[in-house]
Protein backbone atom coordinates (compact mmCIF):
# COMPACT_ATOMS: atom_id res chain seq x y z
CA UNK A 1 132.88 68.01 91.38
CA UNK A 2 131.25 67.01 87.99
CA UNK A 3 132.81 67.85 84.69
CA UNK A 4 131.45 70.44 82.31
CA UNK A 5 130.32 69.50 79.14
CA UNK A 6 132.04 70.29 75.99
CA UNK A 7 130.08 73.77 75.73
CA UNK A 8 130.52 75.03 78.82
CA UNK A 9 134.38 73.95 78.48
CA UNK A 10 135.19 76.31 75.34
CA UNK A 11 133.30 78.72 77.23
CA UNK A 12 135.03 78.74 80.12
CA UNK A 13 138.44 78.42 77.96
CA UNK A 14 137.09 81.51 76.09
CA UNK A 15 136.38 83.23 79.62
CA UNK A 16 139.77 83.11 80.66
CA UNK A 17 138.83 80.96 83.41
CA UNK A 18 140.56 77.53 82.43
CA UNK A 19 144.22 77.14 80.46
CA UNK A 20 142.93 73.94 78.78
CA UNK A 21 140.11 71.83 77.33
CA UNK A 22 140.17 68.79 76.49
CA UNK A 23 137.81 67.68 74.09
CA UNK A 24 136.90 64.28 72.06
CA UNK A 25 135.53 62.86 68.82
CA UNK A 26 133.12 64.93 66.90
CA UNK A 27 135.17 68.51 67.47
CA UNK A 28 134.61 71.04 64.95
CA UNK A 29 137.66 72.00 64.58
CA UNK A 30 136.81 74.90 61.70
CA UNK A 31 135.36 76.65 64.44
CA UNK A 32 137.58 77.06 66.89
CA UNK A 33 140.28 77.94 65.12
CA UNK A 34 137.97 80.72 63.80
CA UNK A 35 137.35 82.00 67.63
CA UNK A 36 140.90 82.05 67.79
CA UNK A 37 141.41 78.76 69.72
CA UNK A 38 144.28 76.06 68.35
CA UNK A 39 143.94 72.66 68.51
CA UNK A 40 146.23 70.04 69.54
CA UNK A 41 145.89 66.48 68.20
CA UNK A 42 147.24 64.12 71.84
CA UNK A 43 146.08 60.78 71.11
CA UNK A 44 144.07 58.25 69.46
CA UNK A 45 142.59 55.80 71.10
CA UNK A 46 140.94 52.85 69.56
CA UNK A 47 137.19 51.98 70.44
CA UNK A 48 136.93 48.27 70.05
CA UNK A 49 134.06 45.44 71.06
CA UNK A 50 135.47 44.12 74.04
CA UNK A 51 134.55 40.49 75.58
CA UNK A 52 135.38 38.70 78.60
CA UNK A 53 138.18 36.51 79.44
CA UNK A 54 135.17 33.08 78.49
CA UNK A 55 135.38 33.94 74.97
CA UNK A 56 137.97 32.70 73.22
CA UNK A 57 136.57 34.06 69.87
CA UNK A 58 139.11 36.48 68.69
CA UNK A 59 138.11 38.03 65.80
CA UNK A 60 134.74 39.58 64.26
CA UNK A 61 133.33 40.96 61.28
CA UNK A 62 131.62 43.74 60.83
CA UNK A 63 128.26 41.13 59.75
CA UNK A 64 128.56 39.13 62.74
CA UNK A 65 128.65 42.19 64.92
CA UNK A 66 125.69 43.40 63.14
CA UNK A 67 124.27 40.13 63.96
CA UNK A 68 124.83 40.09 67.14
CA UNK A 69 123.16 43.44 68.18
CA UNK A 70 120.24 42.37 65.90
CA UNK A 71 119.42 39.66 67.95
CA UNK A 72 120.37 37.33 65.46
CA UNK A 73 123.33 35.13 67.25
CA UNK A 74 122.44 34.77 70.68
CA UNK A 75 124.58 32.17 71.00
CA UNK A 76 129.21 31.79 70.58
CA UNK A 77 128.58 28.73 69.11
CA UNK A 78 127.52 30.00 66.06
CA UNK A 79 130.57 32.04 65.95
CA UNK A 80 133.31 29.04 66.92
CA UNK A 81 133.21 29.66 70.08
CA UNK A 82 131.71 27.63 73.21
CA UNK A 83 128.07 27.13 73.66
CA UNK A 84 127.90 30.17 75.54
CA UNK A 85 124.79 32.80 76.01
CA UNK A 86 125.96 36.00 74.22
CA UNK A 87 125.62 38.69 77.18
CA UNK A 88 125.16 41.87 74.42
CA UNK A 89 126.03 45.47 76.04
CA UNK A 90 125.93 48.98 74.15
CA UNK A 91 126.59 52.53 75.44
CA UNK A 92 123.31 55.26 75.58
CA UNK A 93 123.31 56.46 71.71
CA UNK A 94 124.52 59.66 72.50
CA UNK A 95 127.86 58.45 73.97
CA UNK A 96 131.25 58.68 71.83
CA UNK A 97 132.15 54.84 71.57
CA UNK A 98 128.26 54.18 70.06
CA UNK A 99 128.74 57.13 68.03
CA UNK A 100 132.28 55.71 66.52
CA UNK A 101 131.03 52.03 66.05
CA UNK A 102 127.51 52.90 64.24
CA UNK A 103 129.56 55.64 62.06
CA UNK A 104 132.29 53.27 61.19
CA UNK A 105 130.41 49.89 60.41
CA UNK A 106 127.85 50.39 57.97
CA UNK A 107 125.63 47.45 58.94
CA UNK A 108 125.18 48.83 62.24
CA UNK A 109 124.11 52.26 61.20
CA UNK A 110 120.47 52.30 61.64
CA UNK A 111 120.44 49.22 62.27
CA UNK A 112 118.01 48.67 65.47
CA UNK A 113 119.49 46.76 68.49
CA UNK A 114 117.75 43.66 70.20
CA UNK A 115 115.61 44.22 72.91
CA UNK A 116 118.07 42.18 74.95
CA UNK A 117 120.83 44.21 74.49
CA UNK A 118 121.21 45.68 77.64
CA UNK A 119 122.33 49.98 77.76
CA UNK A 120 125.38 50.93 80.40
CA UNK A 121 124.66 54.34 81.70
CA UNK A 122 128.29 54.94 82.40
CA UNK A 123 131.95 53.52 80.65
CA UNK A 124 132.71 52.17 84.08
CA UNK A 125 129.71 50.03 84.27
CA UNK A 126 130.68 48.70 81.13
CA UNK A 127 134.21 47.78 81.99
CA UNK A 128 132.80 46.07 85.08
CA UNK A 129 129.91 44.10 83.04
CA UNK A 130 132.70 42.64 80.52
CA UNK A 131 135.07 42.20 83.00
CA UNK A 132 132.57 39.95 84.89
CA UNK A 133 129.97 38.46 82.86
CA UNK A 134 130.70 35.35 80.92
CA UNK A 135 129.77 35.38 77.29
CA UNK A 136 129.91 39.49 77.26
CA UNK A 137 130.94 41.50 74.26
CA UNK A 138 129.99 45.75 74.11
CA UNK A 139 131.85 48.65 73.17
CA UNK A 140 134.51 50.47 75.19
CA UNK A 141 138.00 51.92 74.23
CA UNK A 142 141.23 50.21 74.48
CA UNK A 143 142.13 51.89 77.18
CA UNK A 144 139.97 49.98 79.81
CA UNK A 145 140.98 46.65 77.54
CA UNK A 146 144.84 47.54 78.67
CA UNK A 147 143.52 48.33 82.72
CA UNK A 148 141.28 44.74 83.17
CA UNK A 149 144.18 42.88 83.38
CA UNK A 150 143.07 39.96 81.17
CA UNK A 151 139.51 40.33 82.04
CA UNK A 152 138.16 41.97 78.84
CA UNK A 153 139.70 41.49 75.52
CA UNK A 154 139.70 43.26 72.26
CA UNK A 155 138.45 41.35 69.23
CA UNK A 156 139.56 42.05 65.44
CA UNK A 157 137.77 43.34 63.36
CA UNK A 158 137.69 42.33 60.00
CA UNK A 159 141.27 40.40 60.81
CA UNK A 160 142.31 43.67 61.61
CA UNK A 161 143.57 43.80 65.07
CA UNK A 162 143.29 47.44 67.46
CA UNK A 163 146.68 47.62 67.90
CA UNK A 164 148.96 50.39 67.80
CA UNK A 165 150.35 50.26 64.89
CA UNK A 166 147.05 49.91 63.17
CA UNK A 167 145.85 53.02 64.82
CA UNK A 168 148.65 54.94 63.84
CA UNK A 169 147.89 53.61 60.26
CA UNK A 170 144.22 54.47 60.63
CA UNK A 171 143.77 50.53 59.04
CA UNK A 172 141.94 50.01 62.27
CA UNK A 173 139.44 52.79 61.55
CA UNK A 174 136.99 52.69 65.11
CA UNK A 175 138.64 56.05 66.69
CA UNK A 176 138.42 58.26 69.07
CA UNK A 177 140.99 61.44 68.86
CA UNK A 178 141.74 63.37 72.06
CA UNK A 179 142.36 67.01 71.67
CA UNK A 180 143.65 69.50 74.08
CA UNK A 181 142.40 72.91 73.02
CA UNK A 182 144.03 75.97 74.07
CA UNK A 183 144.09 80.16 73.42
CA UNK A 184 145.40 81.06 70.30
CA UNK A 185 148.42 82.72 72.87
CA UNK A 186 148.77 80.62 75.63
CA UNK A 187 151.03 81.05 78.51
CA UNK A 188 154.27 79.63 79.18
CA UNK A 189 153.14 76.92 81.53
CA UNK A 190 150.43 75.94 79.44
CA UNK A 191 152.61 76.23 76.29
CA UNK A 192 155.03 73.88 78.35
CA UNK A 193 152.40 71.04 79.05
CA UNK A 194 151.47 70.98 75.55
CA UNK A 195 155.14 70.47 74.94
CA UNK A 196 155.38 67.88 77.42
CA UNK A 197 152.24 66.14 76.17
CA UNK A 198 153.87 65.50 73.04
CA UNK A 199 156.99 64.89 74.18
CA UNK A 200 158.54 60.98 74.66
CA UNK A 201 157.74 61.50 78.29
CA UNK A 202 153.90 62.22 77.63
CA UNK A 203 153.80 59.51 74.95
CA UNK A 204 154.98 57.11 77.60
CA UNK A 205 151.86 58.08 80.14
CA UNK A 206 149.30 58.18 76.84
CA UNK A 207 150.83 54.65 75.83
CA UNK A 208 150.56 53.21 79.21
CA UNK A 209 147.04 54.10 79.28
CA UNK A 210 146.30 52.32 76.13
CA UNK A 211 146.15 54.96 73.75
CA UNK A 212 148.23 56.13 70.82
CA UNK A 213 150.54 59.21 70.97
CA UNK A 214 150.03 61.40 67.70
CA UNK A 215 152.65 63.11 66.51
């Protein structure tokens, strides 16, 4: 079946008719705790400009990103790389990782994309568009970085590397959180998953996804 979106997710939560929602960047949390909901911080997963295995460019900055979507470098070249046709992908504008990147680098804020810049409708056509086109770069999360098995690669940004420990230290600041949201009196076997979630045991399934356990 399809998923329900956010709204209809607290609804149902409020309804009685699910244990637990689990919701994503942008949650107003103010609110829910006023409609007697509680909020559980999981995970934080780091949204990062991935590019395929032909790049060997490692690291970005925040003005050659901004150049890139521009239209500006069409070319790795001009970035050390090889002389390779920059393949530029982005995520509809209403979609979390666009949402993260044009609120965390301030060149890219209004800044309006190439006509070349090709849109993927879905994360998974992403993934599969780095993971096979040479010369790609777009946005995704970490977490399909960790599952391409060499195929797409996170770059720096800033000489700041997505890793972990920068995500933990919010110095790598392009984040999604995951929240699980619950009644304000949940019952015991939801009370127990939350406990398991954040637990070593769920930190090991949240790490091995590519995400960061928050404690």
């Amino acid at each position: 079946g399809t998923g329900l979106g956010t709204k209809a997710r607290f609804q149902a939560l409020a309804d009685g008719k699910i244990d637990v929602a689990l919701a994503s960047h942008g949650l107003r949390v103010d609110e829910l705790t006023k409609q007697g909901m509680v909020v559980h911080e999981i995970a934080r997963i780091a949204v990062v400009f991935g590019v395929n295995e032909t790049v060997p460019v490692s690291n970005l900055t925040a003005q050659q990103v901004c150049d890139i979507y521009s239209g500006k470098v069409t070319n790795w070249k001009a970035l050390g790389g090889p002389d390779l046709e920059i393949a530029v992908r982005t995520r509809p504008e209403s979609e979390v990782d666009t949402e993260v990147v044009r609120e965390g680098i301030a060149c890219l804020k209004d800044l309006k994309m190439a006509g070349s810049v090709k849109a993927m409708p879905k994360s998974g056509d992403m993934a599969k568009e780095l993971a096979a086109v040479p010369g790609a770069i777009g946005m995704t999360s970490m977490t399909v970085v960790e599952q391409s098995k060499g195929k797409v690669k996170a770059v720096s940004l800033d000489g700041i590397a997505p890793s972990a420990d920068n995500v933990k230290r919010k110095n790598y600041t392009l984040i999604r959180e995951s929240f699980f949201v619950t009644r304000g009196s949940p019952s015991t076997a939801v009370a127990r998953f939350i406990e398991f979630t954040r637990g070593s045991s769920g930190d090991d399934v949240i790490a091995a996804n590519g995400a960061v356990p928050t404690k």
